[in-house]
Structure formats: structure tokens, C-alpha cells
C-alpha atoms as a PDB file:
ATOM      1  CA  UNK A   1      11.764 121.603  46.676  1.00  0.00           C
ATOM      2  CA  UNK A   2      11.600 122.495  50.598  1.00  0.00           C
ATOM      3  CA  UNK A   3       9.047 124.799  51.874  1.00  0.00           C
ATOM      4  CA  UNK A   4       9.817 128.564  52.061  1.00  0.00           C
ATOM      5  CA  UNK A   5       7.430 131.109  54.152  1.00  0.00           C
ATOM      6  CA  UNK A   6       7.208 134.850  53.914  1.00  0.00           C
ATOM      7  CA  UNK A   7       8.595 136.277  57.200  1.00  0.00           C
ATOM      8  CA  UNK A   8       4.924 136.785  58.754  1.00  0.00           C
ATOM      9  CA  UNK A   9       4.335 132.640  58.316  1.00  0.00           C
ATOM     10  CA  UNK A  10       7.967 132.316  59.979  1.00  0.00           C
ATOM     11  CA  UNK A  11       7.147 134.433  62.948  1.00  0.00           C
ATOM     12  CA  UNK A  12       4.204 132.118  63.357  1.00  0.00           C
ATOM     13  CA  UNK A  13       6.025 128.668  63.113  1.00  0.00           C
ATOM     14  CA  UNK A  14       8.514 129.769  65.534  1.00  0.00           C
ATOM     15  CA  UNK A  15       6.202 131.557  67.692  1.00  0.00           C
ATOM     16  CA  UNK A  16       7.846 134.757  67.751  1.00  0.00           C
ATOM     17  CA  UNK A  17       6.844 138.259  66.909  1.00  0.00           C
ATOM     18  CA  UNK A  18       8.045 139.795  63.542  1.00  0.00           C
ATOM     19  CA  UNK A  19       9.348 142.566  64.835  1.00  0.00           C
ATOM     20  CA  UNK A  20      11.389 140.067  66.948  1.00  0.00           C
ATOM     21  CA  UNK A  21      12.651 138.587  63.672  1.00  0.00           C
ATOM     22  CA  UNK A  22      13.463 141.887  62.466  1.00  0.00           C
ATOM     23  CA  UNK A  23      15.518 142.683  65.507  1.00  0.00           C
ATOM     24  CA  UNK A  24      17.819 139.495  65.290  1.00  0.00           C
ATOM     25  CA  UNK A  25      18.409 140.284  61.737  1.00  0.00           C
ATOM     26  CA  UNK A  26      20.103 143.636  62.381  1.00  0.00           C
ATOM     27  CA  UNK A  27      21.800 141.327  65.639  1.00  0.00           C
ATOM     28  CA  UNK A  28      23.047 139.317  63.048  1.00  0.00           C
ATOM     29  CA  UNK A  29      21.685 136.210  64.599  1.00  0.00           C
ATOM     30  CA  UNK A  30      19.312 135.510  61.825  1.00  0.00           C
ATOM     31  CA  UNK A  31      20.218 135.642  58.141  1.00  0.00           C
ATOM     32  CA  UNK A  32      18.362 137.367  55.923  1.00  0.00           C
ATOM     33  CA  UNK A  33      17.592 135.469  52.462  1.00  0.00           C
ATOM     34  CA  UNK A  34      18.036 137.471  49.438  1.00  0.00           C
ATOM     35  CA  UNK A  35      14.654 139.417  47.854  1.00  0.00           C
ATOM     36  CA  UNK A  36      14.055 138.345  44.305  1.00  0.00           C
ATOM     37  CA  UNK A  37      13.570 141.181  42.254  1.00  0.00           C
ATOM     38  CA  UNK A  38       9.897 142.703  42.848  1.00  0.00           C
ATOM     39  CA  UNK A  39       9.306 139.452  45.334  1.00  0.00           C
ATOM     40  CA  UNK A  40       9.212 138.831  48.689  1.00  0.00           C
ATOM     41  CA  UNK A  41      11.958 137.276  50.942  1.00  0.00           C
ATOM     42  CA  UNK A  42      11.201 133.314  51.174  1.00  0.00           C
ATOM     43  CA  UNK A  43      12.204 132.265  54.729  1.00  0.00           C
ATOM     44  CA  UNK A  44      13.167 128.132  55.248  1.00  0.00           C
ATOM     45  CA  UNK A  45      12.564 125.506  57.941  1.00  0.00           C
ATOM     46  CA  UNK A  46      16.753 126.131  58.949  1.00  0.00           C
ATOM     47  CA  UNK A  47      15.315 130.317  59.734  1.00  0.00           C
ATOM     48  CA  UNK A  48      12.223 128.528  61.732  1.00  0.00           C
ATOM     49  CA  UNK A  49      14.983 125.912  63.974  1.00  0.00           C
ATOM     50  CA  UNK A  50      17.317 129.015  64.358  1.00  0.00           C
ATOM     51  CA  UNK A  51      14.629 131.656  65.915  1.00  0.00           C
ATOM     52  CA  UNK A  52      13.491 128.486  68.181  1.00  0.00           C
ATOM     53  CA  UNK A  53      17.126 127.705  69.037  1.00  0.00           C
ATOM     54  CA  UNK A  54      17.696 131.417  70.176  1.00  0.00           C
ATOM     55  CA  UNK A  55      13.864 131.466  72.036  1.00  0.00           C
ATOM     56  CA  UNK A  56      14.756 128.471  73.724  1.00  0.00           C
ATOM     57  CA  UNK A  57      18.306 129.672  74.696  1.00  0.00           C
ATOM     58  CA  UNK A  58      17.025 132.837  76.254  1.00  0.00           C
ATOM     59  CA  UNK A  59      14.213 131.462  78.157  1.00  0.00           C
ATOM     60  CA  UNK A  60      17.411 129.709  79.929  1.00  0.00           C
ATOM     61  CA  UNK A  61      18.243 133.101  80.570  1.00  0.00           C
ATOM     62  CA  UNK A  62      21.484 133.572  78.222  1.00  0.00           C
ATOM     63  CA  UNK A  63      21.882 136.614  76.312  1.00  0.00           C
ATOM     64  CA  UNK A  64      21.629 137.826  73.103  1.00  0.00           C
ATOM     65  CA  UNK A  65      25.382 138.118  73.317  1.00  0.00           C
ATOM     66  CA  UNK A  66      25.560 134.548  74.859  1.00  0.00           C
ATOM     67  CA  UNK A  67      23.062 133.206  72.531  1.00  0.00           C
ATOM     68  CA  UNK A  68      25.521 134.534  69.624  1.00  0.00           C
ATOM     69  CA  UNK A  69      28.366 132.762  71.048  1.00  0.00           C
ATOM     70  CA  UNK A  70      26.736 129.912  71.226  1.00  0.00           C
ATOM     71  CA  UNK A  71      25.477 129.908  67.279  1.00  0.00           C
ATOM     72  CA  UNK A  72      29.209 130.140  66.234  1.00  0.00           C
ATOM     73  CA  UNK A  73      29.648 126.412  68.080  1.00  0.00           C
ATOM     74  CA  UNK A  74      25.843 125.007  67.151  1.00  0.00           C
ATOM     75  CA  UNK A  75      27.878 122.728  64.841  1.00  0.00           C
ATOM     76  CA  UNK A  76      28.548 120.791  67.369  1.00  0.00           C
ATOM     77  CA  UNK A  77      32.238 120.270  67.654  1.00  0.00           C
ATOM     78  CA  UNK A  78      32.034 122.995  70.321  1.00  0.00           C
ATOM     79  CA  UNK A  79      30.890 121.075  73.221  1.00  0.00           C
ATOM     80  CA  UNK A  80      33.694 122.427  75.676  1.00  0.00           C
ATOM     81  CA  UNK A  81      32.968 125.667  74.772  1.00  0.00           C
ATOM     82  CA  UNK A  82      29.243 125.647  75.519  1.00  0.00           C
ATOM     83  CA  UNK A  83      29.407 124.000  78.397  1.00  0.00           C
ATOM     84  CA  UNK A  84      31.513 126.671  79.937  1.00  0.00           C
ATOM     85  CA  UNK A  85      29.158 129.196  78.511  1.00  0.00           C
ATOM     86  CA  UNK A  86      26.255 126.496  79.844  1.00  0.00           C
ATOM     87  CA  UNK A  87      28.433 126.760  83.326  1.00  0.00           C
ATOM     88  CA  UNK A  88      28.717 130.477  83.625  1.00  0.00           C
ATOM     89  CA  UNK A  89      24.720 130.545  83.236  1.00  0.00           C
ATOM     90  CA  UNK A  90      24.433 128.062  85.996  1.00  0.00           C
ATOM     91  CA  UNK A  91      26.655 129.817  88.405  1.00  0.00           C
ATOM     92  CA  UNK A  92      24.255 132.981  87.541  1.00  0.00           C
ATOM     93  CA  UNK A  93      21.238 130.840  88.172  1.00  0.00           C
ATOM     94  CA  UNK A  94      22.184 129.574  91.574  1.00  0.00           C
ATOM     95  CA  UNK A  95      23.088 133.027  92.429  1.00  0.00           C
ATOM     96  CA  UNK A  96      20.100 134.446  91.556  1.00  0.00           C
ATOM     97  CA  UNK A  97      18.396 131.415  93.775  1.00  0.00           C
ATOM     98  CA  UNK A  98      20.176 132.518  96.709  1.00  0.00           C
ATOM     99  CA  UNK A  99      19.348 136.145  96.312  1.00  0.00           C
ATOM    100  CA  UNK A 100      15.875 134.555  96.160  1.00  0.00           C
ATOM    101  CA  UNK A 101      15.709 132.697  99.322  1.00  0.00           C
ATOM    102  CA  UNK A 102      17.651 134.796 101.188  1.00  0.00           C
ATOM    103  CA  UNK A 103      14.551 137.399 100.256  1.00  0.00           C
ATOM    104  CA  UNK A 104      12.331 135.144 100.749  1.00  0.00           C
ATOM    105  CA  UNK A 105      13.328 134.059 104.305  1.00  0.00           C
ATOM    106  CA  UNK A 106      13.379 137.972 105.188  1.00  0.00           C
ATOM    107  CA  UNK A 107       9.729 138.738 103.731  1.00  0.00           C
ATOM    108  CA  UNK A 108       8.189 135.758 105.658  1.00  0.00           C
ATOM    109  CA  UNK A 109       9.813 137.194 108.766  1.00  0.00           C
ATOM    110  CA  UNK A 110       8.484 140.176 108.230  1.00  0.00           C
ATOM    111  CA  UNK A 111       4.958 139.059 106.884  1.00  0.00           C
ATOM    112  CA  UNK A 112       5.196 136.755 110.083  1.00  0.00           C
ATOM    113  CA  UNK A 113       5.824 139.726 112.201  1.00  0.00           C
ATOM    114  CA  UNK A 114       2.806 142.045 110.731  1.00  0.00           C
ATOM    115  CA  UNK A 115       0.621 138.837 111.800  1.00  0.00           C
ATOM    116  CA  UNK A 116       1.815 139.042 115.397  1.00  0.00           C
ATOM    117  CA  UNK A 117       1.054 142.706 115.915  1.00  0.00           C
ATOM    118  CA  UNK A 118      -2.162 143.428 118.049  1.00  0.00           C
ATOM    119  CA  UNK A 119      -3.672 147.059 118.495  1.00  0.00           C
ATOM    120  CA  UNK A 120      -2.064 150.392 117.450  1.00  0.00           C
ATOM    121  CA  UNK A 121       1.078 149.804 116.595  1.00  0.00           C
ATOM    122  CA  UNK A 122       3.512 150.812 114.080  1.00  0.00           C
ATOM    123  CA  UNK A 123       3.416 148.370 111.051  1.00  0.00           C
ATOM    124  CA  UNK A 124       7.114 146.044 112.026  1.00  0.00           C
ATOM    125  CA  UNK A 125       7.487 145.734 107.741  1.00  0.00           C
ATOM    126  CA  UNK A 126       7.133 149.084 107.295  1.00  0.00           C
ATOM    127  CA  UNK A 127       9.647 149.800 110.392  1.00  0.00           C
ATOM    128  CA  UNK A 128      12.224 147.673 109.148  1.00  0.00           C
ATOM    129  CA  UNK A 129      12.138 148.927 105.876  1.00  0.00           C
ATOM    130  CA  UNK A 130      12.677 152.688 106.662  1.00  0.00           C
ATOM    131  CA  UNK A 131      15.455 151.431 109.274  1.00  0.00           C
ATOM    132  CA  UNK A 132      17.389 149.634 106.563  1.00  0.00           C
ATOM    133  CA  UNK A 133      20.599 151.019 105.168  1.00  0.00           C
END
């Protein structure tokens, strides 16, 4: 007979929060078992992989959306598929990067420039931000 845990134990095996659980449910990226007449739902280890599946998948920043589409091909036969939704997130990734660097690069300038100042001046970060467009 395999295991079965009460949706508290299952947020705590796949170290989410209940109300997390709760939340995919209505998503309709988690089932929800069947409640036994004047019982409790029993939750399996195939509930604990999914909610870890769908943690993992969002901390690799896809959405719930993306994280949906990619449930419908988790049976494996789908590889095509998720690797063009694994290539989309990629592209978003490196753009994000960019947008990083390139902020990056402009904040040390200006950090760099505060540094230089001597006396009373006007603060150059503050300058160039009211100046922007």
C-alpha cells in the first residue's frame, strides 16, 4: 500500500505552503484526490513530485501558465516542445542579463562619479537622474 499524507504533511514534503497547494488546485495544476465520506483527502508521493516539479520550474522563472504547458508534455514524448518553451525562457533570461549589466555599468558610473566629487557640489547621481527622460 503506498504512503498517503493529509495535505498539511504534503506541503511539508514538498516544501511549499498550503495555501500554495490550495492555489494550484483551483490552477488546475494539482489534482485534488477524492474525500472519503467524513475523511480527509489522502495526498500521494506522485502530488509531492508534482508540487516539486512546478517549484522547481518556477524558480527557473517560467510561469504558472508555462509551468502548465509544460505538465501536459511531462510524459516525456514532448521533448521538442519543451525545449522551445525551455528556449523562449532562455531568450527572456539573457534579456533580462543585459538589462542587468547595462544597469549595472550605468550605476557604477554614477557611484564612481559621487566618489570623485570634492566640496559643495550638487550630488552628479542625483543630477543625472532628474535630467533623464
Amino acid at each position: 500500500m503506498r504512503e498517503t499524507y493529509t495535505i498539511g504533511t504534503l506541503a511539508q514534503r514538498a516544501d511549499v505552503h498550503l495555501e500554495t497547494i490550495r492555489y494550484y488546485q483551483r490552477r488546475g495544476l494539482v489534482g485534488e484526490p477524492d474525500r472519503p465520506l467524513g475523511g480527509v483527502r489522502r495526498y500521494t508521493e506522485d502530488h509531492v513530485q508534482r508540487l516539486r516539479f512546478i517549484r522547481h520550474a518556477q524558480e527557473l522563472g517560467f510561469s504558472l501558465d508555462e509551468v502548465g504547458e509544460l505538465l501536459k508534455l511531462e510524459d516525456g514524448a514532448h521533448c521538442r516542445e519543451a525545449r522551445t518553451l525551455g528556449e523562449r525562457r532562455l531568450a527572456d533570461v539573457r534579456r533580462k542579463l543585459a538589462d542587468l549589466q547595462r544597469i549595472e555599468s550605468a550605476l557604477s558610473v554614477l557611484v564612481d562619479r559621487c566618489g570623485a566629487v570634492k566640496g559643495r557640489v550638487r550630488c552628479p547621481m542625483i543630477a543625472s537622474l532628474q535630467a533623464a527622460p
